[in-house]
N, C-alpha and C. Protein backbone atom coordinates (compact mmCIF):
# COMPACT_ATOMS: atom_id res chain seq x y z
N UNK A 1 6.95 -27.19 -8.78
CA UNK A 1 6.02 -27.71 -7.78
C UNK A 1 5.49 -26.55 -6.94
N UNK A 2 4.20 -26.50 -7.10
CA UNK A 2 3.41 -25.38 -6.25
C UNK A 2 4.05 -25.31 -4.52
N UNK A 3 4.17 -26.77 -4.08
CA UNK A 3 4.00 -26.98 -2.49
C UNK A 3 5.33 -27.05 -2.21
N UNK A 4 6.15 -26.05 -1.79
CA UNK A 4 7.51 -25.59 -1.37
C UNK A 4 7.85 -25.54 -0.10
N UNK A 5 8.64 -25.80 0.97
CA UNK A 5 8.52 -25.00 1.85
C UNK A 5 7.56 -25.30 3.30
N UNK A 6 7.23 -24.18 3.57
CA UNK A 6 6.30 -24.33 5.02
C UNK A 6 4.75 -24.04 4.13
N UNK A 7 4.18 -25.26 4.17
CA UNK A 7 2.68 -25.49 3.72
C UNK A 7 1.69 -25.29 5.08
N UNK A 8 0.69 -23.60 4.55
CA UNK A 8 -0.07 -23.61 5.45
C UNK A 8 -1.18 -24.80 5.65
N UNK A 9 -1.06 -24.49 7.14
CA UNK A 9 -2.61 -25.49 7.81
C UNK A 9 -3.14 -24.69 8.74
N UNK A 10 -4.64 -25.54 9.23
CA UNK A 10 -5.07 -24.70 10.41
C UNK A 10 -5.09 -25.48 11.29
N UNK A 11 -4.93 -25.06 13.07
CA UNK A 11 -5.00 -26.11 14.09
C UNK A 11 -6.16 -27.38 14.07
N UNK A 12 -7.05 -26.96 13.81
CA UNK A 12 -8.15 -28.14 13.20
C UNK A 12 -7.88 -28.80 12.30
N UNK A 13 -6.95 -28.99 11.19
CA UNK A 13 -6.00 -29.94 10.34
C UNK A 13 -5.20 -30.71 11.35
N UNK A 14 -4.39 -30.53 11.73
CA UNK A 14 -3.32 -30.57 12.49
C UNK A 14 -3.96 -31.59 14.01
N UNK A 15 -4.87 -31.04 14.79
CA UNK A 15 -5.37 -31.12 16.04
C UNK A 15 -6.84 -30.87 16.20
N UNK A 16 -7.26 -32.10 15.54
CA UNK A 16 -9.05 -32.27 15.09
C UNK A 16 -9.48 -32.46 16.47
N UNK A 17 -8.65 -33.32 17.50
CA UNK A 17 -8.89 -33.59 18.84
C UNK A 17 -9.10 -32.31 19.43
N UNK A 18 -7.85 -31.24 19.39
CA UNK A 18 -8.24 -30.56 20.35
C UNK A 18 -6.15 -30.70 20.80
N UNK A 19 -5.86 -29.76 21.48
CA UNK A 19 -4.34 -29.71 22.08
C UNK A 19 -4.57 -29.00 23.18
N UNK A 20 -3.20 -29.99 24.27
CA UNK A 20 -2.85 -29.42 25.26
C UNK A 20 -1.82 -29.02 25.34
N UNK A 21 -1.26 -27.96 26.34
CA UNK A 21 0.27 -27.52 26.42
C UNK A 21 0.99 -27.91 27.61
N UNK A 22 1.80 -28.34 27.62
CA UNK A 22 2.52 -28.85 29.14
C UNK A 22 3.56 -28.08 29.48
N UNK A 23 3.70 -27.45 30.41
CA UNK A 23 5.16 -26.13 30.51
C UNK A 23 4.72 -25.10 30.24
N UNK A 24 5.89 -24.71 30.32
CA UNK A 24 5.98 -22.96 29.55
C UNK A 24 6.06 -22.89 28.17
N UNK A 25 6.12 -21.70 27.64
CA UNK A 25 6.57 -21.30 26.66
C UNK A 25 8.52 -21.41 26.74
N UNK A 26 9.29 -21.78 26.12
CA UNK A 26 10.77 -21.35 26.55
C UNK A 26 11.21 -20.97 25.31
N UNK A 27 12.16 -20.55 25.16
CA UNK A 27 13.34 -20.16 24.07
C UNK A 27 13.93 -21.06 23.02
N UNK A 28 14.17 -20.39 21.67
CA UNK A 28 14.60 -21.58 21.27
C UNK A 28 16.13 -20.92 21.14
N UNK A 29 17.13 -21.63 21.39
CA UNK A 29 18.51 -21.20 20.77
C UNK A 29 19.11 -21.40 19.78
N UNK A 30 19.93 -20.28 19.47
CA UNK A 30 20.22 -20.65 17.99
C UNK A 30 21.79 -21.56 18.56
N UNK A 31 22.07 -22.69 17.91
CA UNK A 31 22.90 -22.96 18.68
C UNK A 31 24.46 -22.68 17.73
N UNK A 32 24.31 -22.12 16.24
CA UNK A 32 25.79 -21.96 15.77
C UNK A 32 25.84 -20.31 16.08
N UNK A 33 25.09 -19.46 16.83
CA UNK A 33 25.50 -18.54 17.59
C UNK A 33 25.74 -18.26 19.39
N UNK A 34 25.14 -19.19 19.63
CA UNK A 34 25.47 -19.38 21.57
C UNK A 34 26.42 -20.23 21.95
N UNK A 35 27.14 -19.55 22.86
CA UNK A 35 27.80 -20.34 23.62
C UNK A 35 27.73 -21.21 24.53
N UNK A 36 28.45 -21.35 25.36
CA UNK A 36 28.45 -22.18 27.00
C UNK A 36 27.84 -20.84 27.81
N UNK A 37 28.38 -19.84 28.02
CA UNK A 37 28.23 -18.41 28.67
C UNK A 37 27.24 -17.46 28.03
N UNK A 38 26.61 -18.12 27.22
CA UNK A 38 25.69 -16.60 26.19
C UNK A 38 24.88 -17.25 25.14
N UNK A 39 23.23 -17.45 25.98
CA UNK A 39 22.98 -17.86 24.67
C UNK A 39 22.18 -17.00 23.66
N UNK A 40 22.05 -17.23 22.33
CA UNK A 40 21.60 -16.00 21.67
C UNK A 40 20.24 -17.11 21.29
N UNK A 41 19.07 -16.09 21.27
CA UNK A 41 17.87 -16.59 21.13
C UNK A 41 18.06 -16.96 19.36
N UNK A 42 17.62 -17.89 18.82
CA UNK A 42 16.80 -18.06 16.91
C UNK A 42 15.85 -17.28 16.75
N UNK A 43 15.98 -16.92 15.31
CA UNK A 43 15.22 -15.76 14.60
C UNK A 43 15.13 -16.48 13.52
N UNK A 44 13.74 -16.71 13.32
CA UNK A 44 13.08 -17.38 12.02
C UNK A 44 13.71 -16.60 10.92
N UNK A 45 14.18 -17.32 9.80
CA UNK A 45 14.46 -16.91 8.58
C UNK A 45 13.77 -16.55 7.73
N UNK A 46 12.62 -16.64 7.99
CA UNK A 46 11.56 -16.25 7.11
C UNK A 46 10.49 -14.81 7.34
N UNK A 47 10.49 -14.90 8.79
CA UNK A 47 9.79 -13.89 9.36
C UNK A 47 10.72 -13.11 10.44
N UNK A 48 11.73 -13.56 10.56
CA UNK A 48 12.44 -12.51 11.49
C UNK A 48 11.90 -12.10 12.75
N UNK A 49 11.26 -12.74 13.39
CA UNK A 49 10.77 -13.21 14.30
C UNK A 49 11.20 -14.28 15.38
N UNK A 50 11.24 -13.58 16.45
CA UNK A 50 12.17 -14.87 17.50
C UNK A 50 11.21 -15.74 17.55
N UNK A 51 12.16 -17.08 18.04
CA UNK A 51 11.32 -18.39 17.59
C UNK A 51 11.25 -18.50 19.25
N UNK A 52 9.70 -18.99 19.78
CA UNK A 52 9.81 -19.34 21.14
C UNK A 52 8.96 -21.52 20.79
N UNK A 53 9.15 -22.36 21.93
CA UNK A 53 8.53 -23.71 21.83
C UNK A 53 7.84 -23.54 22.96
N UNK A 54 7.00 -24.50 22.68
CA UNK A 54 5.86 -25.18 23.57
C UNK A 54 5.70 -26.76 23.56
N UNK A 55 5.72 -27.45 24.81
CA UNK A 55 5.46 -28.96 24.21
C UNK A 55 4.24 -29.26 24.43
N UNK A 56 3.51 -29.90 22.95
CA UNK A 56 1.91 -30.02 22.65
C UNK A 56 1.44 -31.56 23.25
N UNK A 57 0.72 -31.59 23.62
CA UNK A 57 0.08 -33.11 23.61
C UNK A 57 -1.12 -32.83 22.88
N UNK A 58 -1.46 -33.95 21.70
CA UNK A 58 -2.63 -34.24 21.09
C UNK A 58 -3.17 -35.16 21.24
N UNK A 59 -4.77 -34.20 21.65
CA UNK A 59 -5.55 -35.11 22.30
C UNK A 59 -6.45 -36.00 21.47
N UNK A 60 -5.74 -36.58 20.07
CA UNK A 60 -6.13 -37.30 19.38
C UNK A 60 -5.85 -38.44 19.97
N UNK A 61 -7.08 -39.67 20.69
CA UNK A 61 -6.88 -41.09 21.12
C UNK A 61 -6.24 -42.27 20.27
N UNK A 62 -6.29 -41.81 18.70
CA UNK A 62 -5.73 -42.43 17.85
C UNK A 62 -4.36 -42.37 17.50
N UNK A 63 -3.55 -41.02 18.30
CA UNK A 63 -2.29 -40.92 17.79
C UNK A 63 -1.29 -42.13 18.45
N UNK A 64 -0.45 -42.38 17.52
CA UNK A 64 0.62 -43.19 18.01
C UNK A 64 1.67 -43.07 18.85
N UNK A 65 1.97 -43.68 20.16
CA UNK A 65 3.13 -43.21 21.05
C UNK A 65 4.34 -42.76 20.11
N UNK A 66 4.57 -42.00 20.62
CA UNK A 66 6.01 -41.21 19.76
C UNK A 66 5.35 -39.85 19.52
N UNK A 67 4.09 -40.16 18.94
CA UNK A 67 3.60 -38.70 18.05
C UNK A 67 2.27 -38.40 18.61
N UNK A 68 2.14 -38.68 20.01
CA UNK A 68 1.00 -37.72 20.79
C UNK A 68 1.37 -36.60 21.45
N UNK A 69 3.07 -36.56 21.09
CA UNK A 69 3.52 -34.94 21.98
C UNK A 69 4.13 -34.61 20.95
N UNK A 70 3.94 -33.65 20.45
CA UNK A 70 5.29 -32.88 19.74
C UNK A 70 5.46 -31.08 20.27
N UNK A 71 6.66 -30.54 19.72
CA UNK A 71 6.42 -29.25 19.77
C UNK A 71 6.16 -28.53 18.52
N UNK A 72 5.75 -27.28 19.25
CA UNK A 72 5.07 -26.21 18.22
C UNK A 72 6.06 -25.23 18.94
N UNK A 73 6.84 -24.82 16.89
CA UNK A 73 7.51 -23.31 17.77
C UNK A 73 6.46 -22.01 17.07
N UNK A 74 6.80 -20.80 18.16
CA UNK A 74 5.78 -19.97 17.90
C UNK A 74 6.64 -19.14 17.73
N UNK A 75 6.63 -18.00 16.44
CA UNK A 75 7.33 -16.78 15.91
C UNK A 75 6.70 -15.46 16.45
N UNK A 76 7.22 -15.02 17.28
CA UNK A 76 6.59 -13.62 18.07
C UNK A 76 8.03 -12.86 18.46
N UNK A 77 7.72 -11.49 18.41
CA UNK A 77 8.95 -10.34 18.91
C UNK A 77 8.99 -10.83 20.61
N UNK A 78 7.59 -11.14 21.05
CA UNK A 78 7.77 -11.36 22.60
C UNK A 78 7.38 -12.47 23.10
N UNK A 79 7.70 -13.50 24.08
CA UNK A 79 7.21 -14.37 24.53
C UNK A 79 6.04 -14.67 24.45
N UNK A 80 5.12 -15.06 24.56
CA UNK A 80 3.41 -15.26 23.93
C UNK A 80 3.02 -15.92 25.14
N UNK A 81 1.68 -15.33 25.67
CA UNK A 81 1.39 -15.85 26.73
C UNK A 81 0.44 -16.99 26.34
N UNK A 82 0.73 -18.50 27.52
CA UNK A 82 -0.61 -19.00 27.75
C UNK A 82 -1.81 -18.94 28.05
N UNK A 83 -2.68 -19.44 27.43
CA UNK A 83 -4.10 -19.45 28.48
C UNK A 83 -3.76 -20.26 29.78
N UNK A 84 -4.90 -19.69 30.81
CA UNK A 84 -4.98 -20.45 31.89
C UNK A 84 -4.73 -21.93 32.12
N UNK A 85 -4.50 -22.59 32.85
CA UNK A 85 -4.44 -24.17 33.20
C UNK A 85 -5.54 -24.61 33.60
N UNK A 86 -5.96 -26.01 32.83
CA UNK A 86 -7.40 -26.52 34.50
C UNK A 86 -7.30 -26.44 35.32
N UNK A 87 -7.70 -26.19 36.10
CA UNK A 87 -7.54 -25.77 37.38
C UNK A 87 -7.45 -27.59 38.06
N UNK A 88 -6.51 -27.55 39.12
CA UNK A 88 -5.76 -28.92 39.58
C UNK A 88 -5.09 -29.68 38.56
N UNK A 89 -4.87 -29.28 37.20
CA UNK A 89 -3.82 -29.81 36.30
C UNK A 89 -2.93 -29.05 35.53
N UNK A 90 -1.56 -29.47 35.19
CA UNK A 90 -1.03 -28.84 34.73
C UNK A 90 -1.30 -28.11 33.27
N UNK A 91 -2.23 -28.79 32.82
CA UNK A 91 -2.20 -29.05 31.33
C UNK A 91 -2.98 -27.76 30.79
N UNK A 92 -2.96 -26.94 29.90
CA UNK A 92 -3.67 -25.67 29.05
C UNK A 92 -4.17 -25.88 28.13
N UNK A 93 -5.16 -26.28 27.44
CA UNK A 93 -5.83 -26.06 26.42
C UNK A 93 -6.08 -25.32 25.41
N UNK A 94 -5.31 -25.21 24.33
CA UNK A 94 -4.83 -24.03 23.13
C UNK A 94 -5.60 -24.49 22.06
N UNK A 95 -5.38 -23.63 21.08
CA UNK A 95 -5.54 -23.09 19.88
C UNK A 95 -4.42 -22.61 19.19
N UNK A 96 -3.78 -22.71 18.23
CA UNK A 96 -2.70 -22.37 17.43
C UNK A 96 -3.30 -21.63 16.07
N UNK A 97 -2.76 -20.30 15.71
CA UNK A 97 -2.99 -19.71 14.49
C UNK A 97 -1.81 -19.40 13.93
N UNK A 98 -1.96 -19.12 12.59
CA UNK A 98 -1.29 -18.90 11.59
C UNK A 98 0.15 -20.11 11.29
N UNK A 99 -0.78 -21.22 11.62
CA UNK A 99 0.20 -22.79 11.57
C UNK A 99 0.72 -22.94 10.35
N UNK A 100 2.00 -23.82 9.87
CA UNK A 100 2.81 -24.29 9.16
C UNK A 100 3.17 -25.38 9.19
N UNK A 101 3.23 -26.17 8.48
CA UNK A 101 3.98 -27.46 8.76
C UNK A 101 5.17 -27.92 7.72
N UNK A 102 6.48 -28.36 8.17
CA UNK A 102 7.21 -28.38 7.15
C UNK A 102 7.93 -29.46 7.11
N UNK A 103 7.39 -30.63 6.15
CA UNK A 103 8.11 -31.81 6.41
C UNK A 103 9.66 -32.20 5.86
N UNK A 104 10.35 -33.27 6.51
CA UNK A 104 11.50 -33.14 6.37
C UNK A 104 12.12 -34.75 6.53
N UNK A 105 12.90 -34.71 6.00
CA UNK A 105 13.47 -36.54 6.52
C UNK A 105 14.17 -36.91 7.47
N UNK A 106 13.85 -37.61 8.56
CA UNK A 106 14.40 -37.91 9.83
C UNK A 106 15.18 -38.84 9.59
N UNK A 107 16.65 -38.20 9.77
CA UNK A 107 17.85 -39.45 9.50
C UNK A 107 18.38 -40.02 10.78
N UNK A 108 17.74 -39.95 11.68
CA UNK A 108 18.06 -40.36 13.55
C UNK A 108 18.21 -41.71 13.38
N UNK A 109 18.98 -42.51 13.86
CA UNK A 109 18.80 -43.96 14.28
C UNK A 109 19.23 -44.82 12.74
N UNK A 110 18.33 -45.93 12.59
CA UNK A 110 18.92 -46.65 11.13
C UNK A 110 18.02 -46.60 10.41
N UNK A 111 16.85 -46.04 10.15
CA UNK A 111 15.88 -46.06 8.81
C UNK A 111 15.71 -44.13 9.27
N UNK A 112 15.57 -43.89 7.64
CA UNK A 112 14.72 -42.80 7.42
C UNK A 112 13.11 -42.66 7.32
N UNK A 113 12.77 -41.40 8.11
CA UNK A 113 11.59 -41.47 8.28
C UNK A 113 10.90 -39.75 7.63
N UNK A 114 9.56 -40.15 7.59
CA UNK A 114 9.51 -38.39 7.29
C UNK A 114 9.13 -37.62 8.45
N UNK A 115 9.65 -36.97 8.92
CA UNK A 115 9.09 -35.75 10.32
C UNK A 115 7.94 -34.71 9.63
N UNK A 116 7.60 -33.75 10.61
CA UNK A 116 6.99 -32.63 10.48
C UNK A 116 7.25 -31.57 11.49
N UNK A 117 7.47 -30.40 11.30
CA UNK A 117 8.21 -29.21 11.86
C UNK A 117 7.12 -28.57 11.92
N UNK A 118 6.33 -27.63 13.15
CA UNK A 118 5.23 -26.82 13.22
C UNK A 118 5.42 -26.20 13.64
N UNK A 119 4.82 -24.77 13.20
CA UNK A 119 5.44 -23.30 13.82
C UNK A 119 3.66 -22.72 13.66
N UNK A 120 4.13 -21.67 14.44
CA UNK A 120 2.65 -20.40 14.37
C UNK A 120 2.94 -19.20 14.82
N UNK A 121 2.27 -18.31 14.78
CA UNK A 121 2.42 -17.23 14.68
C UNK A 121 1.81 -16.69 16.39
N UNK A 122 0.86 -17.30 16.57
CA UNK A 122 -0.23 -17.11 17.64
C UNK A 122 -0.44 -18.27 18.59
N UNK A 123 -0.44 -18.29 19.71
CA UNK A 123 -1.05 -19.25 20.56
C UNK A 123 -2.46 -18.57 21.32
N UNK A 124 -3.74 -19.07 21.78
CA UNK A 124 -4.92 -18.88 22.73
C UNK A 124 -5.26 -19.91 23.16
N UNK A 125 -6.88 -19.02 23.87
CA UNK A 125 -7.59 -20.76 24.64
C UNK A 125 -8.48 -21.19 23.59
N UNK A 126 -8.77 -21.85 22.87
CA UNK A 126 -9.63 -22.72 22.09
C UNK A 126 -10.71 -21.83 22.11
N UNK A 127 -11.00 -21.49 21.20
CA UNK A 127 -11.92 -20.07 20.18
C UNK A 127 -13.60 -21.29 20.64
N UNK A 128 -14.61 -20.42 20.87
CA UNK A 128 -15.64 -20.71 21.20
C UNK A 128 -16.10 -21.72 20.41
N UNK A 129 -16.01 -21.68 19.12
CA UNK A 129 -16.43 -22.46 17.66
C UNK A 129 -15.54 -23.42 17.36
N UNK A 130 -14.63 -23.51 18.40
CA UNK A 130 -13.91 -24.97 18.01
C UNK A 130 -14.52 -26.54 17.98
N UNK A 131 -14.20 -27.09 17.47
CA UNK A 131 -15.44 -28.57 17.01
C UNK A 131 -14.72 -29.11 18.50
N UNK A 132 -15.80 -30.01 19.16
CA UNK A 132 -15.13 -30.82 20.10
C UNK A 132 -15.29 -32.28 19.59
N UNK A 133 -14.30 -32.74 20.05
CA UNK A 133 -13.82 -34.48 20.04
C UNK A 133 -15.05 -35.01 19.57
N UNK A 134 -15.51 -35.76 18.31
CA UNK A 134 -16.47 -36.85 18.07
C UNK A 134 -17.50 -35.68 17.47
N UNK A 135 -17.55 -34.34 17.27
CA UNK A 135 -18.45 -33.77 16.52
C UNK A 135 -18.24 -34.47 15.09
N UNK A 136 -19.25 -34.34 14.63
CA UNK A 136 -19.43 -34.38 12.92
C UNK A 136 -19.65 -32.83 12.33
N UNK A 137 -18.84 -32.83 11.39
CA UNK A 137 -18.91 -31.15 10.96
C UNK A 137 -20.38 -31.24 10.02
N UNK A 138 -20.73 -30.41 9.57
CA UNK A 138 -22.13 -30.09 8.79
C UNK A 138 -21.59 -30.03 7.36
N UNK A 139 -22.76 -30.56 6.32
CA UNK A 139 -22.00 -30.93 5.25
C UNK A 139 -22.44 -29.59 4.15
């Protein structure tokens, strides 16, 4: 099977709406190396790259409660800065590059479900040429 693994996408797959970020950027821990007293940051297995999260809201009106927030972890040597906030809201307006998505089976609770795991390489503010909400792309 060709499709293994972390199958690239681009934030416009993913977030046709458009995404916001709520928070910071924070850490992810690895947790079968940290303790109570010490925690040791995760390092992607693939890129060796510390893993940092962000929690996304998508500003898709169609998404379903449960799955209008998720996180995106981002693989960088250094914390990755946000773009600015609206000004009087908390909320940031991004762009995600070099996205992944890697689905997986959610055994939480009493039925299995399928998840999706998203990582990137890059976070910004929404690239000039980004389609907004209700454009029609050109054929």
């Amino acid at each position: 099977m060709a499709l293994q693994g972390r199958i690239p996408v681009t934030h416009d797959m993913v977030f046709p709406h458009g995404a916001m970020v709520r928070g910071e950027v924070t850490q992810v821990d690895d947790f079968d190396q940290s303790t109570k007293d010490n925690r040791v940051q995760e390092i992607d297995k693939v890129t060796k790259l510390r893993v940092w999260q962000v929690r996304v809201d998508d500003l898709d009106p169609e998404a379903r409660k449960g799955q209008d927030t998720i996180t995106v972890k981002i693989l960088a040597d250094v914390c990755p800065s946000l773009p600015d906030t609206i000004p009087g809201l908390p909320f940031r307006p991004v762009e995600f590059t070099g996205m992944t998505v890697t689905p997986y089976v959610d055994e939480r609770g009493t039925r299995r479900s399928i998840a999706y795991s998203f990582r990137a390489t890059g976070v910004q503010a929404p690239s000039k040429g980004a389609r907004k909400s209700g454009e029609n792309q050109a054929a």
